[in-house]
Protein backbone atom coordinates (compact mmCIF):
# COMPACT_ATOMS: atom_id res chain seq x y z
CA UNK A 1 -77.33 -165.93 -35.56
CA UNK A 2 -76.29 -165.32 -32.03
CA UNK A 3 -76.82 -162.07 -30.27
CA UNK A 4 -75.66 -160.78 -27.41
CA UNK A 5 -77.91 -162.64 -24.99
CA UNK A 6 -77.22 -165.55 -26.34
CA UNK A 7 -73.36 -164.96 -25.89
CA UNK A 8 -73.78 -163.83 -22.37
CA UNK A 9 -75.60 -167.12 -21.48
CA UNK A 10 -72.65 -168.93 -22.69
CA UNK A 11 -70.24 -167.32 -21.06
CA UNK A 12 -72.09 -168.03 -17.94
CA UNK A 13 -72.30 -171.50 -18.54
CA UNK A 14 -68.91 -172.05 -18.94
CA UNK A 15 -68.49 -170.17 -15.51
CA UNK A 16 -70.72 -172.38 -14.03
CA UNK A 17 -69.40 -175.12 -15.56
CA UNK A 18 -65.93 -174.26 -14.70
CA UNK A 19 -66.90 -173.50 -11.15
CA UNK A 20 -68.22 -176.80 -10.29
CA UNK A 21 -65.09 -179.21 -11.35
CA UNK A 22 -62.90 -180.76 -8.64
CA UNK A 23 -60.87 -177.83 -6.86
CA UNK A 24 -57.31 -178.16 -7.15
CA UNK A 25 -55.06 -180.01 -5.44
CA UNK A 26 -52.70 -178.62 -1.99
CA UNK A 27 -49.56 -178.00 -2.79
CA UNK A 28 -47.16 -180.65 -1.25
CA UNK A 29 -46.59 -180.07 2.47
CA UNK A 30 -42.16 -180.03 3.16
CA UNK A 31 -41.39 -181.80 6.32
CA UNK A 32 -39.76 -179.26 8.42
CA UNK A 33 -36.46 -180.69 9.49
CA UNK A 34 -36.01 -180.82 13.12
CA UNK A 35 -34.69 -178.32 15.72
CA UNK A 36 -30.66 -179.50 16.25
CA UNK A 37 -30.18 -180.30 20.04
CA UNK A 38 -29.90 -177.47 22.06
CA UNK A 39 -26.15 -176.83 23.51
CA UNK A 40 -24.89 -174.87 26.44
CA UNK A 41 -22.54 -171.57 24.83
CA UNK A 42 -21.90 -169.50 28.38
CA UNK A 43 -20.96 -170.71 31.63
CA UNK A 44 -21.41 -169.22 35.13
CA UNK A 45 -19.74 -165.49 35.70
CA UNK A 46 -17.52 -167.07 38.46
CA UNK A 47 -16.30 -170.64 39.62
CA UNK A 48 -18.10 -170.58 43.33
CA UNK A 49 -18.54 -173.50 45.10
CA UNK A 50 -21.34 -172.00 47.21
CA UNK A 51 -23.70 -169.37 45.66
CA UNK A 52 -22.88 -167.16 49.01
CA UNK A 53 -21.47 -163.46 49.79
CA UNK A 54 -18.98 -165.21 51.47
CA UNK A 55 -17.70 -167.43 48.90
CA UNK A 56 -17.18 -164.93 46.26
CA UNK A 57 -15.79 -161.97 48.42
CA UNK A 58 -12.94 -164.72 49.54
CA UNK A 59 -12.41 -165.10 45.51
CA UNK A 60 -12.21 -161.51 44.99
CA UNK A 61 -9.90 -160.96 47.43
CA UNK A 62 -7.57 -163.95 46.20
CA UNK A 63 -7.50 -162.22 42.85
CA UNK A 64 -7.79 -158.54 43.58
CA UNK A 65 -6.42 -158.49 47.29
CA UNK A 66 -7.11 -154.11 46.68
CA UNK A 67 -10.59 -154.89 46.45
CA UNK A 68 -13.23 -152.27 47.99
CA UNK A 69 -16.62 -152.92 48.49
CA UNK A 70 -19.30 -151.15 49.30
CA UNK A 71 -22.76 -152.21 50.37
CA UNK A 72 -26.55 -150.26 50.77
CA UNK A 73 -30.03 -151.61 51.41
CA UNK A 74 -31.82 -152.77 48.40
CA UNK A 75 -35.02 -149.51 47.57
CA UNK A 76 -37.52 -149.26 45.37
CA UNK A 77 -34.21 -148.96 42.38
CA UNK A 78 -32.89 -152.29 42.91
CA UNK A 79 -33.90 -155.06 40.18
CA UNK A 80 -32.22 -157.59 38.94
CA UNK A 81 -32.72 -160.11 36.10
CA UNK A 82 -35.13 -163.79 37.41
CA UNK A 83 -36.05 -166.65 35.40
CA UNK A 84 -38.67 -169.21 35.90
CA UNK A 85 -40.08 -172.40 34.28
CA UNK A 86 -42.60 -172.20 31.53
CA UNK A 87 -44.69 -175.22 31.04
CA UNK A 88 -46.94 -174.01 27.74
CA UNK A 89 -46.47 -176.23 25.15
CA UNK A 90 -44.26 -173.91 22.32
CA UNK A 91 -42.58 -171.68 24.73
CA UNK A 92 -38.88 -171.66 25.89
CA UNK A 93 -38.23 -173.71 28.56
CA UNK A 94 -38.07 -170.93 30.94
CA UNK A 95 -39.00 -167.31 31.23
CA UNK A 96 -37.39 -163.79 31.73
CA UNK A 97 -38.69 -161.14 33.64
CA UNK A 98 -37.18 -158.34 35.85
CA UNK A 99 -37.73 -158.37 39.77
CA UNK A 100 -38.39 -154.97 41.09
CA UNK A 101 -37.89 -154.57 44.78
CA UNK A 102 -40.62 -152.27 46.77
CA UNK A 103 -37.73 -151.80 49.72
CA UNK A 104 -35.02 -153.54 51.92
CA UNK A 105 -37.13 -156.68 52.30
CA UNK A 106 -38.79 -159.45 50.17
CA UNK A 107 -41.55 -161.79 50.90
CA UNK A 108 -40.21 -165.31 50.61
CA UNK A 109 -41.27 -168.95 51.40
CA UNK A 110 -39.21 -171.31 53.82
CA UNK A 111 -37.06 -173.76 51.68
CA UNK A 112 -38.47 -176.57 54.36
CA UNK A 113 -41.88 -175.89 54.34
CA UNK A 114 -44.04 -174.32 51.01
CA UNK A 115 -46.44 -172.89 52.77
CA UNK A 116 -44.49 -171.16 55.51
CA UNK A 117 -43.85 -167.29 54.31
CA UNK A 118 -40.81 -165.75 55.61
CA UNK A 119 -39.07 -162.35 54.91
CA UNK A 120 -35.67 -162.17 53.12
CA UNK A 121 -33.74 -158.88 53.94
CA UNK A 122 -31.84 -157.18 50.51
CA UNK A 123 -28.90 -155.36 50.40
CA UNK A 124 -26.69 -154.30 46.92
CA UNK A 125 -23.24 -154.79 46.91
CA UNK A 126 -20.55 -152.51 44.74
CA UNK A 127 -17.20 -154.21 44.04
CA UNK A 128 -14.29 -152.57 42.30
CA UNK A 129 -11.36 -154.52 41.86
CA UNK A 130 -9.30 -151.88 40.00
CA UNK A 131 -10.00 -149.37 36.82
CA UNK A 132 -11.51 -151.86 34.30
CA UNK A 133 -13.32 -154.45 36.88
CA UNK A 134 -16.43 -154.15 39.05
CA UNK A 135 -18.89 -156.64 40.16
CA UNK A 136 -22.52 -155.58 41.30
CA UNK A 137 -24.46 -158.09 43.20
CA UNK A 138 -27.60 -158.14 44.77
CA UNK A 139 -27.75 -160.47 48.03
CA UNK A 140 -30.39 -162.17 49.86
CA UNK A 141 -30.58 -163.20 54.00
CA UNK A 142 -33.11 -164.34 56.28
CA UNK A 143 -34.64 -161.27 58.62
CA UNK A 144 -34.04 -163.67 61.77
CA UNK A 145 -29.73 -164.73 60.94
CA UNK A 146 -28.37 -162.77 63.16
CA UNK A 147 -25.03 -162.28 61.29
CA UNK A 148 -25.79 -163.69 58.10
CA UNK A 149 -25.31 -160.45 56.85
CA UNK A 150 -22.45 -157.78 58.20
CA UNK A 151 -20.91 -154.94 55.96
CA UNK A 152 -17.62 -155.39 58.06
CA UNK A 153 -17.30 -159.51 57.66
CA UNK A 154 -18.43 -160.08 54.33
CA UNK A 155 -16.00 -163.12 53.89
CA UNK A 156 -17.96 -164.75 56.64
CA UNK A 157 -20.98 -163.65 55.38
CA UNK A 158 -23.98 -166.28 54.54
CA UNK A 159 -26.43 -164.09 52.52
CA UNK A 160 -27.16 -165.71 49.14
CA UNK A 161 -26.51 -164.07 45.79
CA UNK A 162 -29.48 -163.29 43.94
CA UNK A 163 -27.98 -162.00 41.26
CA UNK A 164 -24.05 -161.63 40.43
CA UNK A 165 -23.03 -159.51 37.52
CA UNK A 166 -19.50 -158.31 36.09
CA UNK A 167 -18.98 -155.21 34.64
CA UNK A 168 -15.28 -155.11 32.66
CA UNK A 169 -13.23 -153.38 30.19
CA UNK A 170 -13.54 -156.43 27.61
CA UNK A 171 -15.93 -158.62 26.65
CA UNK A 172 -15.92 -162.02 27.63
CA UNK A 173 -15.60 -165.04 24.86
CA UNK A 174 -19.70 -165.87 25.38
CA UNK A 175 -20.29 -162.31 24.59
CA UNK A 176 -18.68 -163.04 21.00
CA UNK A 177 -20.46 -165.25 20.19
CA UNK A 178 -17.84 -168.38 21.16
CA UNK A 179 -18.54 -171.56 23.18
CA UNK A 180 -17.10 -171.61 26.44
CA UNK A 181 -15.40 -174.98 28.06
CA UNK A 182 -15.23 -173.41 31.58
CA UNK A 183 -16.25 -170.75 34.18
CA UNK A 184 -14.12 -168.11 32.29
CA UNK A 185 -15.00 -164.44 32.53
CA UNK A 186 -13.30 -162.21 30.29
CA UNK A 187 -9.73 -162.66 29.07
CA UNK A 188 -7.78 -160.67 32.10
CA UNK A 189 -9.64 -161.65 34.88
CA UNK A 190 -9.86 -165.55 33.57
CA UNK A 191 -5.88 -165.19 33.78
CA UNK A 192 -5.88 -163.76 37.20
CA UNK A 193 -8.19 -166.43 38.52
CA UNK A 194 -5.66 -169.31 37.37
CA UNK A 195 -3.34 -167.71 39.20
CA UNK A 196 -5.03 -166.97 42.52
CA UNK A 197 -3.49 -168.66 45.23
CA UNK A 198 -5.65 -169.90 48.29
CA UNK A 199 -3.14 -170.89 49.95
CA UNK A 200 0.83 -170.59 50.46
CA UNK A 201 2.47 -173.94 50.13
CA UNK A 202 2.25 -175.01 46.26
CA UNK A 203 4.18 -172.99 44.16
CA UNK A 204 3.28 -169.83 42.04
CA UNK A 205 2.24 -170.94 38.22
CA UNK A 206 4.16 -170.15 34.99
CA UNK A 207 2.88 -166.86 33.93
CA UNK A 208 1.71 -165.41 37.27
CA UNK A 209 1.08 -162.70 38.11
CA UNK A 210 -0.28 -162.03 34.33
CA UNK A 211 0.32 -158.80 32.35
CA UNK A 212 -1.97 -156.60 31.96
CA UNK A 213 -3.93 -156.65 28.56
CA UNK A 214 -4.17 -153.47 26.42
CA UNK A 215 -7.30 -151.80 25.78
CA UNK A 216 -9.53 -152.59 23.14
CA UNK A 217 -13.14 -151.27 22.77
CA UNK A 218 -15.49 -154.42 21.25
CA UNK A 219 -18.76 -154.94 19.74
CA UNK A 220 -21.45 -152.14 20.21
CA UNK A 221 -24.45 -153.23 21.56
CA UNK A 222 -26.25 -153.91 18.20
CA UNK A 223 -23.02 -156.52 17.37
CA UNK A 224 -23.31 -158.08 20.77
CA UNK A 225 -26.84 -158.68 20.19
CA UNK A 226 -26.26 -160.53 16.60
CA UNK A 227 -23.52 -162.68 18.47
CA UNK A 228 -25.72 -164.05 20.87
CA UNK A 229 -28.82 -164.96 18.24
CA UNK A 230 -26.11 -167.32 16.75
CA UNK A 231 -25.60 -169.00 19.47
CA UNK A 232 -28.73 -169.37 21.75
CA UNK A 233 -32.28 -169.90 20.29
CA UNK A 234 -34.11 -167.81 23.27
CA UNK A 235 -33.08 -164.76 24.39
CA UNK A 236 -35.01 -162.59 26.19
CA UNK A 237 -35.39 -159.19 27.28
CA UNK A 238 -33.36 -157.54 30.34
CA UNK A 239 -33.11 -154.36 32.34
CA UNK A 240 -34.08 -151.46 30.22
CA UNK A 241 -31.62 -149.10 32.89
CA UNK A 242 -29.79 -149.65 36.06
CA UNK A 243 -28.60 -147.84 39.04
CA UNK A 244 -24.60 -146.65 38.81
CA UNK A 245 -23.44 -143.23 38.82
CA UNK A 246 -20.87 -144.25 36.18
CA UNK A 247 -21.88 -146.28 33.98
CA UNK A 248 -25.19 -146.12 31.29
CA UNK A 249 -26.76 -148.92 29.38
CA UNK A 250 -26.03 -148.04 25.73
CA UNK A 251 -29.17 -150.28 24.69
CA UNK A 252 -31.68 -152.61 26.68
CA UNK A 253 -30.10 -155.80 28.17
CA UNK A 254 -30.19 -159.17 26.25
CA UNK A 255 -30.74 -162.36 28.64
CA UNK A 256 -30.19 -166.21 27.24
CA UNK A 257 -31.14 -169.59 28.26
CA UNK A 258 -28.95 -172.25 28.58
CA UNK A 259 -29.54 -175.63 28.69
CA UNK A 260 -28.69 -178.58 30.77
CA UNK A 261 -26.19 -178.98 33.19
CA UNK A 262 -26.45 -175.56 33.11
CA UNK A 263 -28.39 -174.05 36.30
CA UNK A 264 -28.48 -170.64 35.57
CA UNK A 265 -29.30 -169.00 32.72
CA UNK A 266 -27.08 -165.44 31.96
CA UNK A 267 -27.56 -161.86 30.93
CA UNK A 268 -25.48 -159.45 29.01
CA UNK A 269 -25.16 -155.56 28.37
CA UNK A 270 -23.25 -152.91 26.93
CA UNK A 271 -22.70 -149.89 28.99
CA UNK A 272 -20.86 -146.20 28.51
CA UNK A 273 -18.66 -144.10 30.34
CA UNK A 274 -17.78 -141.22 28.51
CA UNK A 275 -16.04 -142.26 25.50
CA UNK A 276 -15.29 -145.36 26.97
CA UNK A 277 -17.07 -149.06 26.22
CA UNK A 278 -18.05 -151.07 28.95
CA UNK A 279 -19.66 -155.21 29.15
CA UNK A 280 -22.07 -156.87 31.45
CA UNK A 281 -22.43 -160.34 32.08
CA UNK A 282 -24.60 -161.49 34.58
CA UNK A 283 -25.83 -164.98 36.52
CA UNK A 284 -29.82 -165.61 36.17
CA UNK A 285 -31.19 -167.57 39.07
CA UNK A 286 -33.99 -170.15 38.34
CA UNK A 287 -36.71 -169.80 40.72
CA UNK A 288 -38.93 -172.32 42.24
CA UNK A 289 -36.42 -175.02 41.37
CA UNK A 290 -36.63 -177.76 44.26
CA UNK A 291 -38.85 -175.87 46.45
CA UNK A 292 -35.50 -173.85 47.49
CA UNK A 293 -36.17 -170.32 46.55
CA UNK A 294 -39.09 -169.35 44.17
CA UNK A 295 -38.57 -165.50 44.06
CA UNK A 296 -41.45 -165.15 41.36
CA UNK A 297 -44.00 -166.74 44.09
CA UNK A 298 -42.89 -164.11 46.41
CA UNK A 299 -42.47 -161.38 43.92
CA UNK A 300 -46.15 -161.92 43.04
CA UNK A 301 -47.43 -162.41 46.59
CA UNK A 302 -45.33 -159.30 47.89
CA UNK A 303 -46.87 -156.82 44.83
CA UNK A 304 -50.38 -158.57 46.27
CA UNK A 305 -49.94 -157.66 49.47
CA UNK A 306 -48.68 -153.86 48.69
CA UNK A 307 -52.02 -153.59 46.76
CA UNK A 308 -54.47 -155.00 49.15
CA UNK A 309 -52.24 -152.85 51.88
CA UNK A 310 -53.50 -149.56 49.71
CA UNK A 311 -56.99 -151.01 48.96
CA UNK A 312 -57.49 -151.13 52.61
CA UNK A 313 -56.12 -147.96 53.10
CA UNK A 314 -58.08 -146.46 50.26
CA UNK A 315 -61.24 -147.60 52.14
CA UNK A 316 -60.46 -146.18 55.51
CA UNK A 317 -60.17 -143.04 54.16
């Protein structure tokens, strides 16, 4: 008769037994189905022919002839939005990060020559076209252009925009989460810019001057947010806050790519003023793109020099 020992050697040749068959076989890999084709949703905040001060104050003022503007030296507050290519095999195609000026000026590299640094004066420019439209742009212009740059000629002015963002009533169809066929901001000012007139010999469209469109408040931030995931596969993280005495970012900006022909990429916030809802939508400039500009480059190699400048400063003390 068995006893317990012999029972428990049993069971452990069983377990051995058991133990030492063929292991089972991997479950069956699914084929992931490939990523659909990536396609451009936003387009460009403006139609400019020329990415220049110049350029887009002579739009303003074809659409908004009441426009004010005011300008101020970019400080240690001014940042704006930058992208720039990534190269790392499963990353986006470019990157977002946040440019944080140090002062008025920013280390730069000559568009002719890589290796030649130059210094790009900054200056912030605040235009209000009437109650529910501003534009905030941040402008760029060599130190040694005499009159590149003049508060009282901006329509002549060269400087290049850095970064070109409007700030309206409404959101704009991108915002929405809709595809957009052309350089259309939001619904009002798209109308006024089909009827801007550059100049005084063909006659004044069907429909101009448009009516004005009633207020609306749409999507919070949170809704905004959603919109966007549905339509672009990267999006990235913006400003966190921003420099206006009016307006406050209800929640931290939320910046897209957008692929071919697309050149820019494009940023968008909610802000508050009082009770009221207000929507950002901003140009990205890609850096390093050419050899023309590569702000990240001179970002880096500005924040360098500020720290070797207190390293050394450190030591002679």
């Amino acid at each position: 008769m068995y006893n317990i020992h012999h029972l428990r050697a049993g069971v452990a040749w069983v377990v051995l037994l058991v133990g030492c068959g063929a292991p089972p076989p991997p479950p069956p890999v699914t084929p992931t189905a490939p990523l659909p084709p990536l396609e451009r949703a936003c387009q460009e905040v403006l139609p400019l022919g020329e990415r220049t001060v110049g350029e887009w104050v002579r739009l303003v003022r074809s659409i908004a002839p009441r426009a004010t503007f005011a300008t101020r030296p970019c400080d240690a507050k001014t940042a704006w939005p930058i992208a720039f290519a990534e190269s790392e095999p499963g990353k986006p195609p470019i990157g977002i990060g946040v440019l944080r000026m140090e002062g008025d000026a920013l280390l730069t590299f000559d568009a002719r020559d890589r290796e030649a640094p130059t210094v790009k004066l900054c200056a912030e420019i605040d235009a209000r076209l009437d109650e529910n439209h501003r534009f905030w742009a941040t402008a760029l212009y060599e130190s040694g252009d005499d009159g590149a740059f003049d508060p009282q000629k901006l329509e002549s002015s060269r400087a290049e925009l850095a970064w070109l963002e409007l700030r309206s009533r409404s959101p704009s169809p991108c915002m929405l989460g809709r595809r957009e066929e052309a350089a259309a901001p939001e619904p009002e000012l798209a109308a006024r810019l089909r009827c801007a007139r550059r100049e005084w010999v063909t006659p004044i469209a069907d429909g101009c001057p448009p009516a004005a469109a009633a207020r609306v408040d749409g999507p919070d931030a949170a809704a905004l947010a959603a919109a966007l995931a549905r339509t672009h596969r990267f999006t990235f993280a913006g400003r966190d806050a921003v420099r206006d005495g009016e307006l406050r970012l209800a929640a931290p900006e939320r910046c897209v790519y957008e692929p071919p022909p697309a050149v820019r990429d494009a940023c968008f916030a909610v802000y508050t003023r009082g009770g009221e809802r207000w929507y950002g939508r901003g140009d990205v400039t890609r850096t390093g793109t050419g050899g023309v500009k590569n702000y990240v480059d001179s970002y880096l190699t500005f924040q360098l020099l500020k720290r070797l400048e207190r390293e050394r400063k450190a030591q002679q003390k």
